[in-house]
Protein backbone atom coordinates (compact mmCIF):
# COMPACT_ATOMS: atom_id res chain seq x y z
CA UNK A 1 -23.31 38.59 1.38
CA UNK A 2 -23.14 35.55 2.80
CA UNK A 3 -19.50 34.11 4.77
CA UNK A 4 -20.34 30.32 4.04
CA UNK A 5 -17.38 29.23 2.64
CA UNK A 6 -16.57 26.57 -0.23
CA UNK A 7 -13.61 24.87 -0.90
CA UNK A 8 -12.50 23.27 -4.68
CA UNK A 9 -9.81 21.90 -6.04
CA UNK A 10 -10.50 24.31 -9.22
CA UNK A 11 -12.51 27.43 -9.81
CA UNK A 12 -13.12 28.54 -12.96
CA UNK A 13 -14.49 32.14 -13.53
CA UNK A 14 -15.98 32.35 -16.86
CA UNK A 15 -18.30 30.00 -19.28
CA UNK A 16 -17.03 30.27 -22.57
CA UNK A 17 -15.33 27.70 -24.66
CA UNK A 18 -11.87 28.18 -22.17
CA UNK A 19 -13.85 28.12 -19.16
CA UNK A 20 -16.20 25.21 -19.44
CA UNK A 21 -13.27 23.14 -21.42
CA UNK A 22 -11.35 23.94 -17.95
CA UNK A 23 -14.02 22.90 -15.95
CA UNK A 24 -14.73 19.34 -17.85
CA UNK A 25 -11.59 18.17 -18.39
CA UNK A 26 -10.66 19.11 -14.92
CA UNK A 27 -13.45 16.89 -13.84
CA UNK A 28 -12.80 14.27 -15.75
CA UNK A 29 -9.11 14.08 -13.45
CA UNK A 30 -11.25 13.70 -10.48
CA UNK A 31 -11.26 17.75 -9.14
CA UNK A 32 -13.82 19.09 -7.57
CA UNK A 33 -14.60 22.05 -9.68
CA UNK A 34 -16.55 25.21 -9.61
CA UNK A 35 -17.47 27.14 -12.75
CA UNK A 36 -18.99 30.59 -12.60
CA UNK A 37 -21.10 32.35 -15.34
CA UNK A 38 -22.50 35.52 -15.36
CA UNK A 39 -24.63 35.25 -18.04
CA UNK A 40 -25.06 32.00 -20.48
CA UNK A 41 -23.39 28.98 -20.55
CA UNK A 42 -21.05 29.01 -23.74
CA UNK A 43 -20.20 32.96 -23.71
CA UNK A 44 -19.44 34.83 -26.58
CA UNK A 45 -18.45 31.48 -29.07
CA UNK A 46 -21.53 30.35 -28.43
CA UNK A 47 -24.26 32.67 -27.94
CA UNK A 48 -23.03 35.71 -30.17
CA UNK A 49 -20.17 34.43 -32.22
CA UNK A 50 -18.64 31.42 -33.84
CA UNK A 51 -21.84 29.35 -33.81
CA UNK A 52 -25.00 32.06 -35.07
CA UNK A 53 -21.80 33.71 -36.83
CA UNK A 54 -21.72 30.28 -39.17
CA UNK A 55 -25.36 29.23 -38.97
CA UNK A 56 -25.45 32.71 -40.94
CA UNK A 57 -23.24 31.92 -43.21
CA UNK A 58 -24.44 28.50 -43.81
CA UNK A 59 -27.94 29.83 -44.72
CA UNK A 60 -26.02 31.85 -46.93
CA UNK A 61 -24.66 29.40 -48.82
CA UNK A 62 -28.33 27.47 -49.11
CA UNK A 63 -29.12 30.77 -51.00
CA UNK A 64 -26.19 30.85 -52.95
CA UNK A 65 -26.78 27.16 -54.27
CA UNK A 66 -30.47 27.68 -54.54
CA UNK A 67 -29.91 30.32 -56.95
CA UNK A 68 -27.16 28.75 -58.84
CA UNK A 69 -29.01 25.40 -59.10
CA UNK A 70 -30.26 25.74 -62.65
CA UNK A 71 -26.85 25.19 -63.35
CA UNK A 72 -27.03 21.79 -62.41
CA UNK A 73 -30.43 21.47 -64.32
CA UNK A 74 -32.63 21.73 -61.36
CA UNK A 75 -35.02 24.48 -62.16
CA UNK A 76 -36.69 26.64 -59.36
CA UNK A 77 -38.33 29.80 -58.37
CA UNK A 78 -35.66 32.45 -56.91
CA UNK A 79 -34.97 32.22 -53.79
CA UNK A 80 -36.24 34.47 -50.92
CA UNK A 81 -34.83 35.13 -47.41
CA UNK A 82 -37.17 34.42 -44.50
CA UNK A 83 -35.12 35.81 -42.54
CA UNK A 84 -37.41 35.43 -38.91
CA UNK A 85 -37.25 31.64 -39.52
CA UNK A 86 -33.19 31.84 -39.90
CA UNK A 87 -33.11 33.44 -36.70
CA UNK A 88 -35.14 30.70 -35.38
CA UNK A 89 -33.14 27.86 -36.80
CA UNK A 90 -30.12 29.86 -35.69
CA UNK A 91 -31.48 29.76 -32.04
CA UNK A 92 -32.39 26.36 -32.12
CA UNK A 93 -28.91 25.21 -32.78
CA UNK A 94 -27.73 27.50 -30.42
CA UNK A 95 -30.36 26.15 -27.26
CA UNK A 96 -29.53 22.32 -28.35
CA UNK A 97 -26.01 23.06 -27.77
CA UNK A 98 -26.37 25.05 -24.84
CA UNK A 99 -28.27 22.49 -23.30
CA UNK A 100 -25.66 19.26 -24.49
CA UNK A 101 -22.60 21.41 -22.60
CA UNK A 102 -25.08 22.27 -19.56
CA UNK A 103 -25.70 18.28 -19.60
CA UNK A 104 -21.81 17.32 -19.68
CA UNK A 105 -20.73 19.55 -16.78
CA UNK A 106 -24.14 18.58 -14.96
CA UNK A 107 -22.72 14.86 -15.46
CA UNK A 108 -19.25 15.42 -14.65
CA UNK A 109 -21.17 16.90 -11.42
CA UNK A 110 -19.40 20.24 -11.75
CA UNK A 111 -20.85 22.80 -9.51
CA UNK A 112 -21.85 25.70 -11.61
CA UNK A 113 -22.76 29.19 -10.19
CA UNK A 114 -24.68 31.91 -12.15
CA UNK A 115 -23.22 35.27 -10.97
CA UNK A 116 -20.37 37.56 -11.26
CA UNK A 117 -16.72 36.28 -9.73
CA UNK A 118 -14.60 38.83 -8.41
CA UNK A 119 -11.15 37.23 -7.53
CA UNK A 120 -9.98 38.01 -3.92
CA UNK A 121 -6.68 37.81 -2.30
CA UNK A 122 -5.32 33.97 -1.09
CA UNK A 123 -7.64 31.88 -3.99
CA UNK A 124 -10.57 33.25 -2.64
CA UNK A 125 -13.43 34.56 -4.96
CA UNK A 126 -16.76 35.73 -3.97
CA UNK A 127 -19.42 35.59 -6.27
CA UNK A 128 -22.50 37.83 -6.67
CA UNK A 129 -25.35 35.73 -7.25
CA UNK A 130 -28.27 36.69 -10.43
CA UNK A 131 -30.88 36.34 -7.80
CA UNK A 132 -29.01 39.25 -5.11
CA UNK A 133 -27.48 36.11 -3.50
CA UNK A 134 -23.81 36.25 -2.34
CA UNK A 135 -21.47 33.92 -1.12
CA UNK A 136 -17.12 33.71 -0.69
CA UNK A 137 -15.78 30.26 -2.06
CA UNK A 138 -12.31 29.32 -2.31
CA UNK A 139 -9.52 26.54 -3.96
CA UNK A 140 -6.44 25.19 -4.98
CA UNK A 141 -6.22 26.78 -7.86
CA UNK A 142 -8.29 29.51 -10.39
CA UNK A 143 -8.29 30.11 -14.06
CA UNK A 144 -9.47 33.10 -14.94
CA UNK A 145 -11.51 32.67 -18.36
CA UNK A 146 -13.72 35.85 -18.74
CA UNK A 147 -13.65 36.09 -22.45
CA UNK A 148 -13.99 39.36 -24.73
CA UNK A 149 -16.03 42.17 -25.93
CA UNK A 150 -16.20 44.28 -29.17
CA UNK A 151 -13.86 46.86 -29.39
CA UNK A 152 -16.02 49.77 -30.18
CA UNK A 153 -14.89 53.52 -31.62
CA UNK A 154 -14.91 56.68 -29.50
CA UNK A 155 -17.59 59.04 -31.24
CA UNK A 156 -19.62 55.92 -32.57
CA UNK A 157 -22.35 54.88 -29.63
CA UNK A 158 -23.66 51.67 -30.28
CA UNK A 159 -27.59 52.17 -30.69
CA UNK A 160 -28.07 48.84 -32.45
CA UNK A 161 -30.30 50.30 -34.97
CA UNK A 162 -27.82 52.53 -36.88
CA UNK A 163 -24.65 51.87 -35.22
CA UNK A 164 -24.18 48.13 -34.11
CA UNK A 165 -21.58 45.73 -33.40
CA UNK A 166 -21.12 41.93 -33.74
CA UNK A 167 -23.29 41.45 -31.03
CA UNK A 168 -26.03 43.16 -32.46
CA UNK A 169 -25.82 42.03 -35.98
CA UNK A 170 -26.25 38.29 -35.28
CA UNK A 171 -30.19 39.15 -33.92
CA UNK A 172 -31.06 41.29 -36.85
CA UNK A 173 -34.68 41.66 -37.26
CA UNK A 174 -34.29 43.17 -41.20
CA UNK A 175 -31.66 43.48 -43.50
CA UNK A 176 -30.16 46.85 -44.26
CA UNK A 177 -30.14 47.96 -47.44
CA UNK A 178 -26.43 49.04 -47.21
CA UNK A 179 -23.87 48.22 -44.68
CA UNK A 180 -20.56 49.87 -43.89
CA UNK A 181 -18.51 47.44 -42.42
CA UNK A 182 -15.43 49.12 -40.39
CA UNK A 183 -12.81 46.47 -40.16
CA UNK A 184 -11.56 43.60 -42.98
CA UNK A 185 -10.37 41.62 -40.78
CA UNK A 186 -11.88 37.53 -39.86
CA UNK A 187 -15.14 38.99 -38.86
CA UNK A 188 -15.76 41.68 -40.67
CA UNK A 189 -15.17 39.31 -43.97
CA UNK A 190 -17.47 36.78 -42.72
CA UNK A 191 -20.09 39.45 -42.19
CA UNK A 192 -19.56 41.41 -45.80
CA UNK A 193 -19.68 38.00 -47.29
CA UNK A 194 -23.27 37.24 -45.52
CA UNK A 195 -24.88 40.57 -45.67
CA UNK A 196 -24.04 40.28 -49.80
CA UNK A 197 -25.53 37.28 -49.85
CA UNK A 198 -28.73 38.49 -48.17
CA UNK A 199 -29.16 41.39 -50.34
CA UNK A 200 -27.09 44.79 -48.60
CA UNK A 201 -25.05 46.54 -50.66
CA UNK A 202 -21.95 46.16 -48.61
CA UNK A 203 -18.66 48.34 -48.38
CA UNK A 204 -15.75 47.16 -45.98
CA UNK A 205 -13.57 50.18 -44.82
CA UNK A 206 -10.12 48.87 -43.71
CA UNK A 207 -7.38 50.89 -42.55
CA UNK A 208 -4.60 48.74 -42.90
CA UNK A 209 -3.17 48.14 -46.83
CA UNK A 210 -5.04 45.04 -47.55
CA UNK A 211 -7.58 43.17 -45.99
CA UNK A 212 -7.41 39.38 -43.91
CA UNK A 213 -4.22 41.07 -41.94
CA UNK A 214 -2.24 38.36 -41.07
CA UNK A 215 -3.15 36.33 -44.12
CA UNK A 216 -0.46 35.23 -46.64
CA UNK A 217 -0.99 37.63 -49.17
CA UNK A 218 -2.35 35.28 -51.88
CA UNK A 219 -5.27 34.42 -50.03
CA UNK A 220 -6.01 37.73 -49.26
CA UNK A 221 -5.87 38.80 -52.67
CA UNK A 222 -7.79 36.11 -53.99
CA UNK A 223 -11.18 37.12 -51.63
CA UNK A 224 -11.03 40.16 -52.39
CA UNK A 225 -10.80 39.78 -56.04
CA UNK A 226 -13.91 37.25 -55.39
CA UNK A 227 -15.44 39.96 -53.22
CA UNK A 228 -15.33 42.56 -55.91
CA UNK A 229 -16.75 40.06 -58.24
CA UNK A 230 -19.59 39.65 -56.24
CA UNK A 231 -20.17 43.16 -55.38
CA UNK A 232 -18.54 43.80 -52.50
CA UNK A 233 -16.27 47.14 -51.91
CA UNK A 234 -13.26 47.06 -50.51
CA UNK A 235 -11.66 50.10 -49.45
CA UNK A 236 -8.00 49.88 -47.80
CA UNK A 237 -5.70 52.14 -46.57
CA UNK A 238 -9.33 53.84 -45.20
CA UNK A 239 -9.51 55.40 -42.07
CA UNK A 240 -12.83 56.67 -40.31
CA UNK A 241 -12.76 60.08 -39.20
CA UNK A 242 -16.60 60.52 -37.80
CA UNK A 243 -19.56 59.93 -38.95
CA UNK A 244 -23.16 62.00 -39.17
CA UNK A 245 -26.73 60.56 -38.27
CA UNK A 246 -29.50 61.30 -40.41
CA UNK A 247 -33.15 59.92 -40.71
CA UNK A 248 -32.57 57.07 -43.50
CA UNK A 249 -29.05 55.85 -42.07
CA UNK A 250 -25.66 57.64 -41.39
CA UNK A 251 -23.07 59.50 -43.54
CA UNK A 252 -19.25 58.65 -42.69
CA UNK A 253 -16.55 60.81 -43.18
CA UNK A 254 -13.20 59.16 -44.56
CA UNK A 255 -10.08 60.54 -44.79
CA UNK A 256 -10.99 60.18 -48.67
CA UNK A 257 -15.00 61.47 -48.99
CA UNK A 258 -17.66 60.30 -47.55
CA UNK A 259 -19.99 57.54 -48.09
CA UNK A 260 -23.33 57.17 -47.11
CA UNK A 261 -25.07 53.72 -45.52
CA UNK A 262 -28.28 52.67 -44.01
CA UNK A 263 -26.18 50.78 -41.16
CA UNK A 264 -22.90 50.69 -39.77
CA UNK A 265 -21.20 47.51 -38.48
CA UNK A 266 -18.39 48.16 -36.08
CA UNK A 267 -15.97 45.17 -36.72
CA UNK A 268 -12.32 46.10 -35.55
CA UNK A 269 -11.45 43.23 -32.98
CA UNK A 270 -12.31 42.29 -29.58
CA UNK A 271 -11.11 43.84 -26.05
CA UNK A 272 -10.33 41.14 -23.22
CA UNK A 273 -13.30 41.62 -20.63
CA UNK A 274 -11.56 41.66 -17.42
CA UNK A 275 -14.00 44.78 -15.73
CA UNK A 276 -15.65 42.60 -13.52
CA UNK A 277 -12.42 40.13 -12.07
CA UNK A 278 -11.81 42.68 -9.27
CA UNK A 279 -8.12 42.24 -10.08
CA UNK A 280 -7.28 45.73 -8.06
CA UNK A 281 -8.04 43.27 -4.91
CA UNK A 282 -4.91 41.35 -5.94
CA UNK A 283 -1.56 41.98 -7.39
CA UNK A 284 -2.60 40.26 -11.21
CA UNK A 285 -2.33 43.13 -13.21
CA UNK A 286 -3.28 43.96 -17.29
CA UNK A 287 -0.92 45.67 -19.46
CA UNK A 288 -1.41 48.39 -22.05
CA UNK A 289 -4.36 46.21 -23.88
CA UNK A 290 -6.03 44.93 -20.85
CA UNK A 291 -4.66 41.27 -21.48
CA UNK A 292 -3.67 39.54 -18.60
CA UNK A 293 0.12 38.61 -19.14
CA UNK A 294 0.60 35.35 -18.57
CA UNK A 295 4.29 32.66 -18.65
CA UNK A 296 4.08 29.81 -21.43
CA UNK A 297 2.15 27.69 -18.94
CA UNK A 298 -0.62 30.49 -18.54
CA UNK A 299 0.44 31.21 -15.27
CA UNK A 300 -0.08 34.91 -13.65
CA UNK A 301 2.19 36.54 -11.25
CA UNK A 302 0.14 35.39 -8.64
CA UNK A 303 0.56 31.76 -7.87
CA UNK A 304 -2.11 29.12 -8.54
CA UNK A 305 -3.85 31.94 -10.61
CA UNK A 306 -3.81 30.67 -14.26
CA UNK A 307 -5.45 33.04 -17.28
CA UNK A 308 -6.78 31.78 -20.34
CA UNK A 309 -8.97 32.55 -23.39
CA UNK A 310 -9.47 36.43 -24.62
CA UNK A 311 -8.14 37.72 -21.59
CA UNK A 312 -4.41 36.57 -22.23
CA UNK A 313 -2.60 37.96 -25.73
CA UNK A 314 -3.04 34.75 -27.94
CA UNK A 315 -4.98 33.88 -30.83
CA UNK A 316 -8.75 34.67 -29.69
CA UNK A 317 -9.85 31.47 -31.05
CA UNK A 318 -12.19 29.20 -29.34
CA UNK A 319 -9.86 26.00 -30.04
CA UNK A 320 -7.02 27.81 -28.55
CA UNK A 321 -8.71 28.05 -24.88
CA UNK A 322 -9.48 24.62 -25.56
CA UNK A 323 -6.11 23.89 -26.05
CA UNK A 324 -5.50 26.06 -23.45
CA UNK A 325 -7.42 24.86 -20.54
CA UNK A 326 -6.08 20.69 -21.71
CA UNK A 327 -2.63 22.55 -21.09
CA UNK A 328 -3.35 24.28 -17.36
CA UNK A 329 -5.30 21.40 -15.97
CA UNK A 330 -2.46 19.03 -16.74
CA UNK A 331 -0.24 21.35 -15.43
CA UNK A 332 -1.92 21.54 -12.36
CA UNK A 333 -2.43 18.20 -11.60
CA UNK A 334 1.54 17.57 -11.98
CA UNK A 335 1.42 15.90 -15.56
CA UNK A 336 3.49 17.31 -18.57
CA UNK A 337 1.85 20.04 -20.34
CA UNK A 338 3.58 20.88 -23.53
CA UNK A 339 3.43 24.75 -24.03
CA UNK A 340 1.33 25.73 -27.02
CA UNK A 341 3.53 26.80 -30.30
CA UNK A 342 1.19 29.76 -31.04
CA UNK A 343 2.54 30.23 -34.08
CA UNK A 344 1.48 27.06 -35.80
CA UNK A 345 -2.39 27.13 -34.82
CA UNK A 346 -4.69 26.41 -37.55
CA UNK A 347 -6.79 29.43 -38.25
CA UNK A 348 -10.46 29.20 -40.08
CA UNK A 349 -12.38 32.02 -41.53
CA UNK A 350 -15.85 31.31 -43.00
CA UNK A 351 -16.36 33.62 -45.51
CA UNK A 352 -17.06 32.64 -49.13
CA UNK A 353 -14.67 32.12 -50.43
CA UNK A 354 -13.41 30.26 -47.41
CA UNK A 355 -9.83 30.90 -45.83
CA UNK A 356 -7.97 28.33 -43.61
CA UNK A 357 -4.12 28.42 -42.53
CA UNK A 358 -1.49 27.24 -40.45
CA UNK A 359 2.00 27.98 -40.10
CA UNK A 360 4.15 30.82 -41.74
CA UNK A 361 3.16 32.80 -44.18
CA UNK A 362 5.65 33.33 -47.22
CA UNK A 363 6.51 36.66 -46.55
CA UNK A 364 7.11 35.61 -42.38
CA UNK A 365 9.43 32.99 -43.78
CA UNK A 366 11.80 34.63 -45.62
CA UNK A 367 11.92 37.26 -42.38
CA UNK A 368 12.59 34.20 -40.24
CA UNK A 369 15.62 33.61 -42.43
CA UNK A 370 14.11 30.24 -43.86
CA UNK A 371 15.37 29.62 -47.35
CA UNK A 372 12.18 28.36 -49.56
CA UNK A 373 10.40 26.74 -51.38
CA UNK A 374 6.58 27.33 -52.71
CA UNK A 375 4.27 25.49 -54.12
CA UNK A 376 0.56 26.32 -55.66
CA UNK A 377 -2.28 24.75 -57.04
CA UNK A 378 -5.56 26.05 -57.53
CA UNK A 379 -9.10 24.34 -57.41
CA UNK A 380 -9.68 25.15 -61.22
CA UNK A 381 -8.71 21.85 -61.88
CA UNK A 382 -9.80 19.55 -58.94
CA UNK A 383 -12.08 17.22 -60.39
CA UNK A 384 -14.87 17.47 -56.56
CA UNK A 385 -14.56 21.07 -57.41
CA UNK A 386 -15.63 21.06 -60.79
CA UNK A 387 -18.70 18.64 -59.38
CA UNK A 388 -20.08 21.20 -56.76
CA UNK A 389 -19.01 24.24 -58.73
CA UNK A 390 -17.32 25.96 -56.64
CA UNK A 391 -13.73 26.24 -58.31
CA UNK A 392 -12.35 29.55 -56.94
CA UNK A 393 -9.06 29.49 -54.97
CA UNK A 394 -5.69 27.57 -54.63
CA UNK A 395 -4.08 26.13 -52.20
CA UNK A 396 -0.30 26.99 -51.42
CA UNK A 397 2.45 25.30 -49.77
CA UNK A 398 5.63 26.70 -48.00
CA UNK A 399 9.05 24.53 -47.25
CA UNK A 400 12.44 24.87 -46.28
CA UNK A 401 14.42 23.87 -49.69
CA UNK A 402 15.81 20.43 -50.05
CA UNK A 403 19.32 19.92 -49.62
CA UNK A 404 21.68 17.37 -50.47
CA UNK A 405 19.07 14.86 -51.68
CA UNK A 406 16.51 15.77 -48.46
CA UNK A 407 13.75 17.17 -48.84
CA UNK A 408 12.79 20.19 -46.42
CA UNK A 409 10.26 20.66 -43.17
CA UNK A 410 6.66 21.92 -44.36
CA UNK A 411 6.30 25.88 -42.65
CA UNK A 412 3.17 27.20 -43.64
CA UNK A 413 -0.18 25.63 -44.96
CA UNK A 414 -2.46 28.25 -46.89
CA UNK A 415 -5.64 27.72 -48.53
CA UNK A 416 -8.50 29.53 -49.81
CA UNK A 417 -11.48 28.09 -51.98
CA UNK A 418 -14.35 25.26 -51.30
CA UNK A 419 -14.38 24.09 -47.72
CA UNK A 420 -10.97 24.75 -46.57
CA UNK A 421 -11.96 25.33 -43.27
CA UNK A 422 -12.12 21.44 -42.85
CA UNK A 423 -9.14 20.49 -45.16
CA UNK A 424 -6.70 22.51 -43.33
CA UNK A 425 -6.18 19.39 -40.32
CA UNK A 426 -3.74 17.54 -42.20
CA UNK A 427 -1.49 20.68 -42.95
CA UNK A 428 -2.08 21.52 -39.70
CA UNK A 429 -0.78 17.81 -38.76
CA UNK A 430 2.10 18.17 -41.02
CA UNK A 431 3.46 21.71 -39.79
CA UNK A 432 2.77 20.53 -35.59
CA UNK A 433 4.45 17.31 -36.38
CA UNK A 434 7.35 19.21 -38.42
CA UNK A 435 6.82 16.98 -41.13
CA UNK A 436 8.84 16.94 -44.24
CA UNK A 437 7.68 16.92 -47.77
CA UNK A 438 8.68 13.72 -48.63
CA UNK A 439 7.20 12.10 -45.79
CA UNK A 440 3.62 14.58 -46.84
CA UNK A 441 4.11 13.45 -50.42
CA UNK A 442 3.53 9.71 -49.51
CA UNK A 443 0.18 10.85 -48.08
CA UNK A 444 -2.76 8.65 -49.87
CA UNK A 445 -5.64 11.34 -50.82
CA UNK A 446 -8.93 10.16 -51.59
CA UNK A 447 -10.20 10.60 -55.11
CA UNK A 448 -12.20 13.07 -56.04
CA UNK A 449 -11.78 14.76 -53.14
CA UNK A 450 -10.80 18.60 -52.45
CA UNK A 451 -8.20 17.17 -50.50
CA UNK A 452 -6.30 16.13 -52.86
CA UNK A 453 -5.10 19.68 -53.77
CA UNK A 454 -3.27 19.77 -50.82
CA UNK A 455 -1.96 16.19 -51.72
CA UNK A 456 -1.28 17.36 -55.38
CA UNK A 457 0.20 21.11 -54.16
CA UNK A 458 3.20 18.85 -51.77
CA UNK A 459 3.66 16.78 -54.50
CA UNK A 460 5.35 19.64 -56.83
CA UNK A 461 7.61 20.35 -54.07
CA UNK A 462 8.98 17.12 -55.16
CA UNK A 463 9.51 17.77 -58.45
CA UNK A 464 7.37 15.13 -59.51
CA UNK A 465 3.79 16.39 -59.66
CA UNK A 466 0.92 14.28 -61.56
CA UNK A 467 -1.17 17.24 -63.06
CA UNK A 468 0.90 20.53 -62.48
């Protein structure tokens, strides 16, 4: 390996959305910054996640409409899946956008190394080149942004023919006939509600008593009464105890029977992917998880070490390391960085029917101590709704109760139905900004517009709703 050494204001170890966020907006305060990538710019978000994840799911809901166009008096053939050219289209998207973030950090002249970074005592972190190259550069400071990887089972050895994970999945070459997807959580529902729109019969197995953990309870409910509608099983309270390979697929044994699949999807969360950090070189250390803990800043133990992303216990969501790396860089450079309220971060889960949140649920309220108020509407009546047929799901609205004349702070902004994943922003807005429902009430929603449920839903907290 080669001694040259480097100095930067900021290294960044790590591509993904946290990484290459870091490495931009550091940039754009004048740092000299150096961002290493062992494999693709854009990591997991990118390249074998949120992007091919919804591309999927967007062809999906072509089909979907396709087929349900004669409703709308436009008469077709039924639809067929090509699904080669999806997987084209899929990788298009994903090239373009690789390219457009290889552009900005070309641009912001950010000097990018493809290799693996293993952190080193005193800011120091050598990298192992692709090529066999080596070479030991150093800096102010270091975020550590590494991502994740699929949590897998012990007994179940991802072949990616019988057995596969996320990963896998998004670079199908055929769809299975039947699917047994382990895990109801975010991804696991986005992938049931793709692989039934492409034709497997599709069974989720989750362990936990309902599926969406996390969710308030009414959106939860609500997919998977749409799920069963649709086809979709739904097992809870389902653990897997093994599972048997056979020519034609693979037989799983529950603690209640078996069932018997052509494929089995392996969707039960992401591990932070810190193997390759060398942290045993310095004192950082990971707890029981393997997350990096971290202070409210995202500083380590170690000073001018900073962790971000799937490595640290926060939401693993690509806008949180965004938010993330905005927060340590102004840190950094000595301007106030406002410590992220974890707790109020909008969430977004594609599925069909969509899910989007924010804020406390209604069951986390009451815990909290928070006496309530809750309103809900659903999209049965919403006039856009009715247009584009797609009228399943409600949106619902938690608040302190009004006292003495004064209305109460929103807490929690839940919706499920026709794209909620971009209508949740302005209950987002109005839980960050700790916004009452008076002040929400005034909003002005544009008409007809799925928005306006949300509009409508703040209004009854009122006591003066227009159509409720």
């Amino acid at each position: 390996m080669s001694k040259e050494q480097r100095h930067f204001d900021l290294i960044v170890i790590g591509g993904g959305p946290g990484g290459y966020a870091s490495a931009l907006y550091g940039s754009a305060t004048g740092m000299n910054v150096a961002l290493i990538e062992m494999n693709k710019i854009g990591g997991t978000c990118l390249h074998v996640g949120c992007i091919p994840a919804k591309e999927l799911l967007e062809t999906a809901s072509v089909l979907r409409t396709v087929r349900n166009a004669k409703e709308f008096g436009v008469i077709t053939s039924e639809p067929a899946l090509n699904l080669s050219k999806t997987m084209e289209r899929k990788q298009k998207i994903i090239d373009q956008l690789t390219k457009g973030v290889e552009g900005l950090l070309e641009r912001r002249k950010v000097t990018v190394f493809n290799g693996i970074g293993n952190l080193l005592p005193n800011r120091e972190v050598s990298i192992q080149g692709i090529d066999g190259s080596g070479i030991t550069i150093s800096a102010d400071h270091v975020i550590l942004a590494s991502g994740s990887k699929p949590r897998t089972i012990p007994g179940f050895q991802i072949d990616g023919h019988r057995i596969i994970t996320s990963d896998e999945l998004l670079s199908l070459s055929e769809i299975p006939k039947s699917v047994a997807i382990i895990g109801g959580g975010a991804i696991g529902v986005e992938f049931a509600s793709t692989l039934n729109d492409f034709g497997s019969k599709v069974t989720i197995l989750e362990a936990l008593p309902e599926i969406l953990a996390g969710c308030d309870i009414d959106l939860s409910k609500t997919v998977r009464r749409s799920f069963k509608k649709r086809g979709i099983t739904v097992l809870t309270g389902c653990t897997v105890k093994g599972h048997t390979k056979k020519d034609d697929g693979i037989t799983l044994h529950l603690n209640d029977g078996e069932l018997d699949v052509e494929t089995v999807v392996v969707s039960i969360g992401r591990r932070p992917f810190t193997d390759l950090l060398g942290l045993t070189e310095t004192g950082i250390t990971v707890d029981e998880r393997g997350f990096i803990p971290v202070d409210e800043l995202c500083r380590t133990n170690e000073d001018g070490i900073y962790a971000i992303g799937d490595v640290i216990d926060t939401p693993q969501l690509a806008h949180v390391a965004f938010a993330e790396a905005i927060m340590v860089v102004k840190h950094l450079c000595g301007e106030v960085a406002t410590p992220i309220d974890y707790g109020k971060v909008p969430w977004a889960i594609y599925c069909h029917p969509e899910v989007a949140f924010a804020g406390l649920t209604e069951l986390e309220a009451k815990e909290d101590g928070y006496e309530i108020e809750v309103s809900k509407h659903r999209f049965t009546g919403n006039g856009r709704a009715m247009i584009v047929g797609e009228t399943e799901g409600l949106v619902k609205v938690i608040a302190e109760k009004s006292q003495n004349g004064q209305s109460g702070q929103i807490l929690g902004v839940h919706m499920v139905g026709p794209w909620v994943t971009e209508q949740i922003g302005q209950g987002y807005l109005a839980i960050n900004w700790e916004a009452t429902v008076d002040e929400v009430a005034e909003f002005i929603q544009p008409h007809p517009t799925m928005s306006e449920l949300f509009g409508e839903t703040v209004l009854a907290l009122t006591g003066r709703a227009l159509h409720g």
